[in-house]
Protein backbone atom coordinates (compact mmCIF):
# COMPACT_ATOMS: atom_id res chain seq x y z
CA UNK A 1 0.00 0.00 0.00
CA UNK A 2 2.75 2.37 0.80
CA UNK A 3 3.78 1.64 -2.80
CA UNK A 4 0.83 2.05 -4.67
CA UNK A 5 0.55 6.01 -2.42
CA UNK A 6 4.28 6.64 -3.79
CA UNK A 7 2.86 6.36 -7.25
CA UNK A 8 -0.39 7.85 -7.04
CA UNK A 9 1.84 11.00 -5.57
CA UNK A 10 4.15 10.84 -8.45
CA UNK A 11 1.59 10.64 -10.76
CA UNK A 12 -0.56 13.11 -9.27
CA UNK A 13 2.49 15.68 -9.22
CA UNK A 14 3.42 14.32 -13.31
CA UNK A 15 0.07 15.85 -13.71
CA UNK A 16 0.12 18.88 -12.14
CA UNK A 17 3.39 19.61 -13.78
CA UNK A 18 1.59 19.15 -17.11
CA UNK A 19 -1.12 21.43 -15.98
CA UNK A 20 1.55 23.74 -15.12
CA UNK A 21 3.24 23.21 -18.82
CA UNK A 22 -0.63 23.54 -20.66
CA UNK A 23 -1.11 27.24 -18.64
CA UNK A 24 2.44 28.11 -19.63
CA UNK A 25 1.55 27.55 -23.07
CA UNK A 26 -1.36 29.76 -22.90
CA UNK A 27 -0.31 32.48 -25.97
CA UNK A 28 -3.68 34.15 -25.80
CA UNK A 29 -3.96 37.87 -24.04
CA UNK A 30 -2.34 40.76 -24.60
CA UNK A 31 1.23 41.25 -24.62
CA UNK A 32 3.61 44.28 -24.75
CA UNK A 33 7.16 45.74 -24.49
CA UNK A 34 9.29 48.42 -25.83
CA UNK A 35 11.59 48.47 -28.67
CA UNK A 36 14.76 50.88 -29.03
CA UNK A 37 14.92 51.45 -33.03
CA UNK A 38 16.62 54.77 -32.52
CA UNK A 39 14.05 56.04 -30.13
CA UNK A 40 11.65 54.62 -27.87
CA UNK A 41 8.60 52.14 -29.84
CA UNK A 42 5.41 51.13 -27.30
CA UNK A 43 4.58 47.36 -28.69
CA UNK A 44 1.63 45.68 -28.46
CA UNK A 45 0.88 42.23 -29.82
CA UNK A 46 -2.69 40.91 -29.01
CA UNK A 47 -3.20 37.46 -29.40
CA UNK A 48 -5.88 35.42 -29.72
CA UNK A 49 -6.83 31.68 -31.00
CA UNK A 50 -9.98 30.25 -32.92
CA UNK A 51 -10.63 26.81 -34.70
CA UNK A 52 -7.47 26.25 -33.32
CA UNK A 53 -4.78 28.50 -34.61
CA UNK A 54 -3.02 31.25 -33.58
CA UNK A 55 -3.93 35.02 -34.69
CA UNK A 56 -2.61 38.22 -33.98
CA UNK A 57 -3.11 41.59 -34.44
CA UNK A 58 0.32 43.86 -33.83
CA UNK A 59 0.58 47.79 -32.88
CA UNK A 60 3.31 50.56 -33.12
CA UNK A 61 1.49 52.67 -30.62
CA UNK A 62 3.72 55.47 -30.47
CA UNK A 63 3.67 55.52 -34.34
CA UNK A 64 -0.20 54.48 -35.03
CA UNK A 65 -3.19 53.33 -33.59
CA UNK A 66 -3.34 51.30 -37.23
CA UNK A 67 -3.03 47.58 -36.24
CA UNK A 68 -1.69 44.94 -38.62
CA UNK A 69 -2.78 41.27 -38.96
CA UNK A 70 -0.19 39.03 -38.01
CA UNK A 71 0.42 36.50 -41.35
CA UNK A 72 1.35 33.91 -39.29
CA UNK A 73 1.78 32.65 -35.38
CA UNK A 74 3.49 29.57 -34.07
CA UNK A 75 3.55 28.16 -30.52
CA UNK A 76 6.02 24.77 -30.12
CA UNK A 77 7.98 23.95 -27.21
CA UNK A 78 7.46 27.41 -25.87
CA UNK A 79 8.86 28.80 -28.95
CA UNK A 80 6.82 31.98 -30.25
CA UNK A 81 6.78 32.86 -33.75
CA UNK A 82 4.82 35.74 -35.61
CA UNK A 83 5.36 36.78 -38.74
CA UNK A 84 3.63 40.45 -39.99
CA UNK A 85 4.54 40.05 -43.76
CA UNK A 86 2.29 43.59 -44.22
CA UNK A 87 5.69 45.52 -42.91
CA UNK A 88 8.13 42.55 -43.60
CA UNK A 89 8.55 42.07 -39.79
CA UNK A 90 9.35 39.02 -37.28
CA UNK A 91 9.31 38.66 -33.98
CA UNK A 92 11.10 35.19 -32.13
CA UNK A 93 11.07 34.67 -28.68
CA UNK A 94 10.91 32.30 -25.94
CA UNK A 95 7.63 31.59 -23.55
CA UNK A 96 8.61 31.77 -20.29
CA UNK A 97 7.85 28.85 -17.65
CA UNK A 98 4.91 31.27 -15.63
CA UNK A 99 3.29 31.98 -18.94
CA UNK A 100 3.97 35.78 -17.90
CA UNK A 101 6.87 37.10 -20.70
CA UNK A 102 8.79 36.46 -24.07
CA UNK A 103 12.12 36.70 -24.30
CA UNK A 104 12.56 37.57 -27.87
CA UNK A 105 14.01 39.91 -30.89
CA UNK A 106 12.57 41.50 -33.69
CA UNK A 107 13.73 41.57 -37.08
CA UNK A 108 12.33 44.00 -39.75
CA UNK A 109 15.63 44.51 -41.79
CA UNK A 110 19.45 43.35 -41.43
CA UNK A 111 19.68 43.61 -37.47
CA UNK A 112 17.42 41.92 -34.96
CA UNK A 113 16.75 44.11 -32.09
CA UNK A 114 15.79 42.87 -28.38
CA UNK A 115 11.95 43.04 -27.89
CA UNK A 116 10.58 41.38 -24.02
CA UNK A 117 6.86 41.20 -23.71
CA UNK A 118 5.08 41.29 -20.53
CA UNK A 119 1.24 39.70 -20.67
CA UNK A 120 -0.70 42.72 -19.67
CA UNK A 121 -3.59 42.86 -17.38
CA UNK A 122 -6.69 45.06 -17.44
CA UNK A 123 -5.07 47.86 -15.24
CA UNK A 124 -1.81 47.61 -16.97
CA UNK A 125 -2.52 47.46 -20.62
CA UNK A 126 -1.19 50.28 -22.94
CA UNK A 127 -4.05 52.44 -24.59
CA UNK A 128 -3.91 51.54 -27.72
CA UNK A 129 -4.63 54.83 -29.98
CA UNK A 130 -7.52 55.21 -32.16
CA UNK A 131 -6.76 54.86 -35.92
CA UNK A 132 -6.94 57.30 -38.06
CA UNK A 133 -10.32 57.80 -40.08
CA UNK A 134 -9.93 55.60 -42.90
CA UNK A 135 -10.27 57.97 -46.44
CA UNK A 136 -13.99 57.67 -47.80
CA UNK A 137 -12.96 56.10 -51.54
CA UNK A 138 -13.88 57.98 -54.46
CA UNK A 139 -16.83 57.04 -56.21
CA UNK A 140 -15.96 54.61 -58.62
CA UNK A 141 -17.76 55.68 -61.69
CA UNK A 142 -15.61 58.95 -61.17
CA UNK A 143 -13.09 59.91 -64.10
CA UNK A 144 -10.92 62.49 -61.74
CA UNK A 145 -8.10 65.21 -62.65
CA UNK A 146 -5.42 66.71 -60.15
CA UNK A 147 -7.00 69.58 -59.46
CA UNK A 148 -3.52 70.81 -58.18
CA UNK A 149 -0.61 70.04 -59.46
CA UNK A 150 2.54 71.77 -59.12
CA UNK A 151 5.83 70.57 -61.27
CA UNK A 152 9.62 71.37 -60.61
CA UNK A 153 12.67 70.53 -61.99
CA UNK A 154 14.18 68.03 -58.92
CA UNK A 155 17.24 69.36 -56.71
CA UNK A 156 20.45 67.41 -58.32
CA UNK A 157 21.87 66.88 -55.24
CA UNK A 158 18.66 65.46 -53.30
CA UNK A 159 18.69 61.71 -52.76
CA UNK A 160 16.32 59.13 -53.11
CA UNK A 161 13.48 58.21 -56.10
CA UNK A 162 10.28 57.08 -55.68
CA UNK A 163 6.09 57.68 -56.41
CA UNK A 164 4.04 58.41 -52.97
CA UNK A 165 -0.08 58.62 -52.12
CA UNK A 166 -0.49 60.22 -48.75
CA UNK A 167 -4.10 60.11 -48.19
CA UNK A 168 -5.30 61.74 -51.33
CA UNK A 169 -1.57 63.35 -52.22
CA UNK A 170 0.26 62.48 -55.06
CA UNK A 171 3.94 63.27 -55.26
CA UNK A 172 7.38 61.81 -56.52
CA UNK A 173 10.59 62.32 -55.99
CA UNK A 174 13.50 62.48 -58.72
CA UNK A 175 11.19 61.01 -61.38
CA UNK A 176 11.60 61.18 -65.12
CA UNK A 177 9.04 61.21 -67.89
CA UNK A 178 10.29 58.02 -68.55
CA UNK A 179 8.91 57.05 -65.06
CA UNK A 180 5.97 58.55 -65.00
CA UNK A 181 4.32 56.81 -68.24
CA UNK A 182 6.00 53.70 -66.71
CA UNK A 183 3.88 54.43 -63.64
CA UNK A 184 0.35 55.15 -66.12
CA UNK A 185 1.00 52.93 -68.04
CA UNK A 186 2.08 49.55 -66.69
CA UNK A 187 5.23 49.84 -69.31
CA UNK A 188 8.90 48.87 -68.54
CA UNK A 189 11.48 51.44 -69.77
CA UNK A 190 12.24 49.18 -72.76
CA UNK A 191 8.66 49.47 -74.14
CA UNK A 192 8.71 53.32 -74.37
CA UNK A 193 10.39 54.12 -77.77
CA UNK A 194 11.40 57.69 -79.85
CA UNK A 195 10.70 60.69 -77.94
CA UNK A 196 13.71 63.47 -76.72
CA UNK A 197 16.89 62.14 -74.58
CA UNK A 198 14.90 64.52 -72.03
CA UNK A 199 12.09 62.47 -71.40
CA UNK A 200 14.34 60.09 -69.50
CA UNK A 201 17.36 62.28 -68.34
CA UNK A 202 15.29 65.24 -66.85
CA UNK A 203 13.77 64.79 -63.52
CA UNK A 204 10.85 66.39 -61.71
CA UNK A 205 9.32 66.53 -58.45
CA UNK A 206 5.62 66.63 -58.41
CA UNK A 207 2.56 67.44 -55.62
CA UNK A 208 -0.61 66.99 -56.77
CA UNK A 209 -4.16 66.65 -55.40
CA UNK A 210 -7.61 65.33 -57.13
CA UNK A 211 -11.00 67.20 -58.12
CA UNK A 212 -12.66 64.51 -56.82
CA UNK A 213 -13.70 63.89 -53.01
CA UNK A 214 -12.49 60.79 -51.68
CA UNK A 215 -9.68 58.42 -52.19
CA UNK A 216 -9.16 57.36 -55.74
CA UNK A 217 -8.31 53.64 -56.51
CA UNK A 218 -5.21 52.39 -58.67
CA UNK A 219 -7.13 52.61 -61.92
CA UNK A 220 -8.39 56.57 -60.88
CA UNK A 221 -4.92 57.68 -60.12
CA UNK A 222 -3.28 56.22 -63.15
CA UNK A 223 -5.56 58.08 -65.11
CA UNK A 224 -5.18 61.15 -63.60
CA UNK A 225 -1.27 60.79 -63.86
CA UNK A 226 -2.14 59.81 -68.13
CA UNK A 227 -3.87 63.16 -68.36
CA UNK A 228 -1.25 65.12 -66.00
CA UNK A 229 1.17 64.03 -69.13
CA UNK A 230 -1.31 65.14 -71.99
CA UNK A 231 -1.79 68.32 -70.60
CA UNK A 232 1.24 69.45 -68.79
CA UNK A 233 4.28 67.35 -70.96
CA UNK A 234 2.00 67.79 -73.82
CA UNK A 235 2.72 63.70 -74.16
CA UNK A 236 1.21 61.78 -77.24
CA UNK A 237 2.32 58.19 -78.73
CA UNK A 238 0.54 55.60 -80.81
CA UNK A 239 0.78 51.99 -80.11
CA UNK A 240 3.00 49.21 -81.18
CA UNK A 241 3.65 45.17 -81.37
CA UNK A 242 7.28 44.29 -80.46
CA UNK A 243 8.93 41.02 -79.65
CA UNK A 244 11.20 41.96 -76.91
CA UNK A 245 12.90 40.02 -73.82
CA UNK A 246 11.39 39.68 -71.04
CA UNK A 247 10.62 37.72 -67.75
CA UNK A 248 7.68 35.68 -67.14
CA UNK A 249 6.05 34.86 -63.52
CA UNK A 250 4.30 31.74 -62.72
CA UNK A 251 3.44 29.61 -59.92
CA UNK A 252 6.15 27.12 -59.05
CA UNK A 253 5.46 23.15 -59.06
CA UNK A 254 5.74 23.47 -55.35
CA UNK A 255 2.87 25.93 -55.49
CA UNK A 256 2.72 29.66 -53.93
CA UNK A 257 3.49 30.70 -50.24
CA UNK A 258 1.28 33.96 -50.17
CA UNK A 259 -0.50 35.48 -47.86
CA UNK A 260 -3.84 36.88 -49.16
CA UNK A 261 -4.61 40.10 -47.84
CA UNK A 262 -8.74 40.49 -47.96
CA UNK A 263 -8.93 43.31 -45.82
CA UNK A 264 -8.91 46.21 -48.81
CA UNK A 265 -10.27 44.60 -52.14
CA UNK A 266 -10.20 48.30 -53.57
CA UNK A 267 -7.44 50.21 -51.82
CA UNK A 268 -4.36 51.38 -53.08
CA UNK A 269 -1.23 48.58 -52.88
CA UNK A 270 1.87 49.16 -50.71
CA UNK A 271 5.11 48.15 -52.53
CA UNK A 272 8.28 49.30 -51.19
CA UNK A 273 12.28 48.37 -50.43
CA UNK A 274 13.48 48.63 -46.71
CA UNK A 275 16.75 48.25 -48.47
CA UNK A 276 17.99 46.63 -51.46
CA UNK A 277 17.40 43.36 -51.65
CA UNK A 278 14.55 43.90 -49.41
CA UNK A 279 11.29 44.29 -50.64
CA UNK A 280 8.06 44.91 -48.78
CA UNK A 281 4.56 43.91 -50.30
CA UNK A 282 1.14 44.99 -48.77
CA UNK A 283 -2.24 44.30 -50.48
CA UNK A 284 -0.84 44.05 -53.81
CA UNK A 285 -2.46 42.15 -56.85
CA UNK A 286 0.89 39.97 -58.64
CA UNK A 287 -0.13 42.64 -61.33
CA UNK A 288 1.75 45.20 -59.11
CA UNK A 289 4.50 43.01 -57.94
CA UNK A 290 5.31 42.44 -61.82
CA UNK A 291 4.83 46.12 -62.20
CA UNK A 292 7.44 46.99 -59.36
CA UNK A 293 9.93 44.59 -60.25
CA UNK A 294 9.73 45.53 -63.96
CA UNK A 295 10.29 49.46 -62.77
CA UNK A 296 12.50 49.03 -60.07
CA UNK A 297 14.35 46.20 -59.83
CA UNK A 298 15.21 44.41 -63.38
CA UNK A 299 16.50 45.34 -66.66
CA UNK A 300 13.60 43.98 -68.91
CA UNK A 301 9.52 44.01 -68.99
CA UNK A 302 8.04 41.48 -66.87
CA UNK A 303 4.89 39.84 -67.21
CA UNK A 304 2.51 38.14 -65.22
CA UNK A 305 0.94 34.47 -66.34
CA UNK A 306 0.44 32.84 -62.37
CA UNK A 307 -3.30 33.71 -63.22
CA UNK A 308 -3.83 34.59 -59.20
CA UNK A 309 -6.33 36.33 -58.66
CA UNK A 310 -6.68 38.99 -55.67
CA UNK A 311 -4.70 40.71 -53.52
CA UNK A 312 -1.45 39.58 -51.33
CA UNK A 313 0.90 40.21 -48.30
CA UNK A 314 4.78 39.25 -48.41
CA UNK A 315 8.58 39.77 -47.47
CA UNK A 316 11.10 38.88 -50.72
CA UNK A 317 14.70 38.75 -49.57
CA UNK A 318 17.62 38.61 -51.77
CA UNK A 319 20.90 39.27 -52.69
CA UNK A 320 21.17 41.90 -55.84
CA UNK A 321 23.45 41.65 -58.27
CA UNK A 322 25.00 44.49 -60.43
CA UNK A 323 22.26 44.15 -63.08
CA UNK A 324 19.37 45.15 -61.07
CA UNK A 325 18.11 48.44 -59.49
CA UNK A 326 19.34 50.23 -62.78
CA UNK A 327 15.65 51.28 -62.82
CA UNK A 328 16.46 53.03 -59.54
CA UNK A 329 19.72 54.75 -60.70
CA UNK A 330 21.42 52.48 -58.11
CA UNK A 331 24.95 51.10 -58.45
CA UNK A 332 24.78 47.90 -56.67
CA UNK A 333 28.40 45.78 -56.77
CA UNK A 334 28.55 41.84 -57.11
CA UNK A 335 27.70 40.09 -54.51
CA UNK A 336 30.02 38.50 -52.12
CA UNK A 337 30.31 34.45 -52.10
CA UNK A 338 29.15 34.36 -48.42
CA UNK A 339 25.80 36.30 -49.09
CA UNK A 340 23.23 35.97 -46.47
CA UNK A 341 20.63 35.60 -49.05
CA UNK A 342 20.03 33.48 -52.15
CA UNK A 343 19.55 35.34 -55.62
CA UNK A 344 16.50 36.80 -56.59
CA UNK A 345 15.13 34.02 -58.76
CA UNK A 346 16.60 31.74 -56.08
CA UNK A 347 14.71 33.70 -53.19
CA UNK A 348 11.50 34.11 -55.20
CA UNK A 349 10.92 30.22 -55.62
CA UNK A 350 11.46 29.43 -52.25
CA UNK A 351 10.01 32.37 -50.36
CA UNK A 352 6.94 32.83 -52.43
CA UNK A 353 6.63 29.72 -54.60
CA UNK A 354 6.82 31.57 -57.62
CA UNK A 355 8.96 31.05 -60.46
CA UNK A 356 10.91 34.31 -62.83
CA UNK A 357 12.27 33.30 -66.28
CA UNK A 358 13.55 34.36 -69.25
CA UNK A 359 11.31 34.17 -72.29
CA UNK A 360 10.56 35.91 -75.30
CA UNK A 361 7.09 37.71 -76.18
CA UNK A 362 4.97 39.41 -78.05
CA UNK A 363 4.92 43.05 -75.93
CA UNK A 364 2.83 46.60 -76.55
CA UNK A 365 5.29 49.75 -77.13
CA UNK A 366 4.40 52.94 -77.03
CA UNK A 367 5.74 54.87 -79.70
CA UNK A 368 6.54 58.83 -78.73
CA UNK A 369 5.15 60.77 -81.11
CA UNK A 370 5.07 64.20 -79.68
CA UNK A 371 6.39 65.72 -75.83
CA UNK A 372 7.16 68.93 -74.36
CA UNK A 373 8.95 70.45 -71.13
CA UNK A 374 6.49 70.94 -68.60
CA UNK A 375 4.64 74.01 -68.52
CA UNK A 376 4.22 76.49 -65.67
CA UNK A 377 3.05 76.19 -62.61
């Protein structure tokens, strides 16, 4: 009898230990902690779990009351994973035994940086901000002008290159003619022919504003930027058939590793570089990504035949070589043999199960038949 009480206490404390382990993995609440990217960032990751997985929303309180839908959370062996593909973030820590903290980093570029989260209670949670009012969109049966649009020759010495919306702002930075039809038109440099030496070695900075109330959608503010060139560059081409090189996308035999973003069928898409080799992509049909790449990144049109449909969230890491980011102006130098990251076709097989190649095809040029230097403000 003594015996058989030894192991009903040893079993009775196994299973209090594995209570103890089951409350420990407990991921659910509300957890926070403050990152030191240069200043002081207020984090907040709220976590919650239905048909049993993991979800998360994540806040930059000190920067927005804008959450972001985590693209993916993990729980094994204590180990916390969550992935927020919308800013090309990660975040890797380690439960602790109390189920109280997270001993973890967060990577959102080259360098992870410490990040601890506490679980917050009622009376210590963080106010969480409220977002900004989210832009009525313009009416879609709207054909809009800028309104407003000022146009001036870019600073030679000012750095950087890029298109912007801020709300219902349009502006760029250091951009050529060149770009800007790119940007209408869904063209790679290569498929813009004749026309002045100007139209791609001048460069202009432009703010400009819709008639319109509301925020227009891609198709609106393309439009608008087509009839900014007829009327200010005095821009007019006719249409061609070329066979020209380009790249191809299509799904891999693996198939793709997106994350579909349904939360803004008709807003505007979010592609960026937090670096080179570094690409962010937030709500973006593969449409855009082709677009992007084709402006940005590579030397030659690129096409898209993956026939997805809708709208996606991902990070693409890579190394660059010296052929790419010419669209950019950018200089980059061969890569190193110990690169931390594989080549871009390498990097987009495996990291989005997509494949880029080489092919030839039958591509629309626009043919420059008349353009002028901008008028007058």
């Amino acid at each position: 009898m003594k015996t058989n009480r030894w192991i009903v206490t040893a079993l009775a404390g196994i299973v209090a230990a594995n209570v103890g382990n089951l409350m420990a993995q407990d991921l659910a609440g509300t957890w926070q902690g403050t990152l030191q990217a240069g200043k002081e960032l207020r984090i907040v990751l709220k976590v919650s779990k239905a048909d049993d997985a993991w979800k998360a929303m994540f806040y930059s309180i000190d920067q927005s009351g804008q959450g972001l839908a985590a693209s993916s959370v993990s729980l094994q062996g204590g180990n916390v994973k969550v992935a927020i593909a919308g800013v090309g973030g990660n975040y890797e820590g380690k439960l602790s035994a109390d189920g109280g903290s997270i001993t973890g980093t967060w990577t959102q570029g080259p360098a992870p940086l410490a990040l601890n989260l506490t679980k917050a209670t009622d009376a210590t949670a963080w106010t969480i901000p409220e977002p900004p009012a989210k832009l009525k969109p313009m009416r879609a049966d709207v054909d809009p002008i800028f309104e407003v649009a000022t146009i001036k020759p870019s600073r030679p010495e000012a750095p950087g290159k890029g298109i912007r919306v801020n709300g219902i702002h349009f502006s760029t930075l250091n951009t050529s003619v060149v770009d800007l039809i790119s940007f209408a038109y869904g063209v790679h440099a290569r498929q813009i022919a004749a026309g002045p030496a100007w139209l791609a070695s001048d460069r202009f900075d432009i703010g400009a504003q819709p008639d319109g109330e509301g925020q227009p959608n891609d198709r609106q503010l393309k439009i608008m930027v087509q009839k900014l060139l007829a009327d200010r560059f005095k821009l007019a081409f006719h249409r061609e058939q070329k066979e020209l090189s380009v790249y191809a996308i299509t799904v891999a035999k693996t198939g793709t590793k997106l994350t579909k973003n349904e939360s803004d069928p008709n807003g505007l898409p979010g592609l960026g570089f937090r670096g080179l080799g570094n690409m962010v992509v937030r709500n973006a049909t593969m449409a855009d990504f082709a677009g992007s790449m084709q402006g940005a990144v590579l030397d030659r049109p690129v096409v898209d035949q993956t026939s997805l449909q809708g709208r996606y969230d991902f990070t693409l890491n890579w190394t660059p070589d010296e052929f790419q980011f010419t669209g950019l102006g950018v200089k980059v130098p061969p890569p190193p043999e110990n690169a931390p990251n594989p080549d871009l076709f390498t990097a987009i097989q495996q990291q989005l199960g997509l494949k880029l190649e080489a092919v030839k095809a039958q591509a629309e040029i626009l043919v420059i038949d008349r353009a002028e230097k901008p008028s007058g403000n």
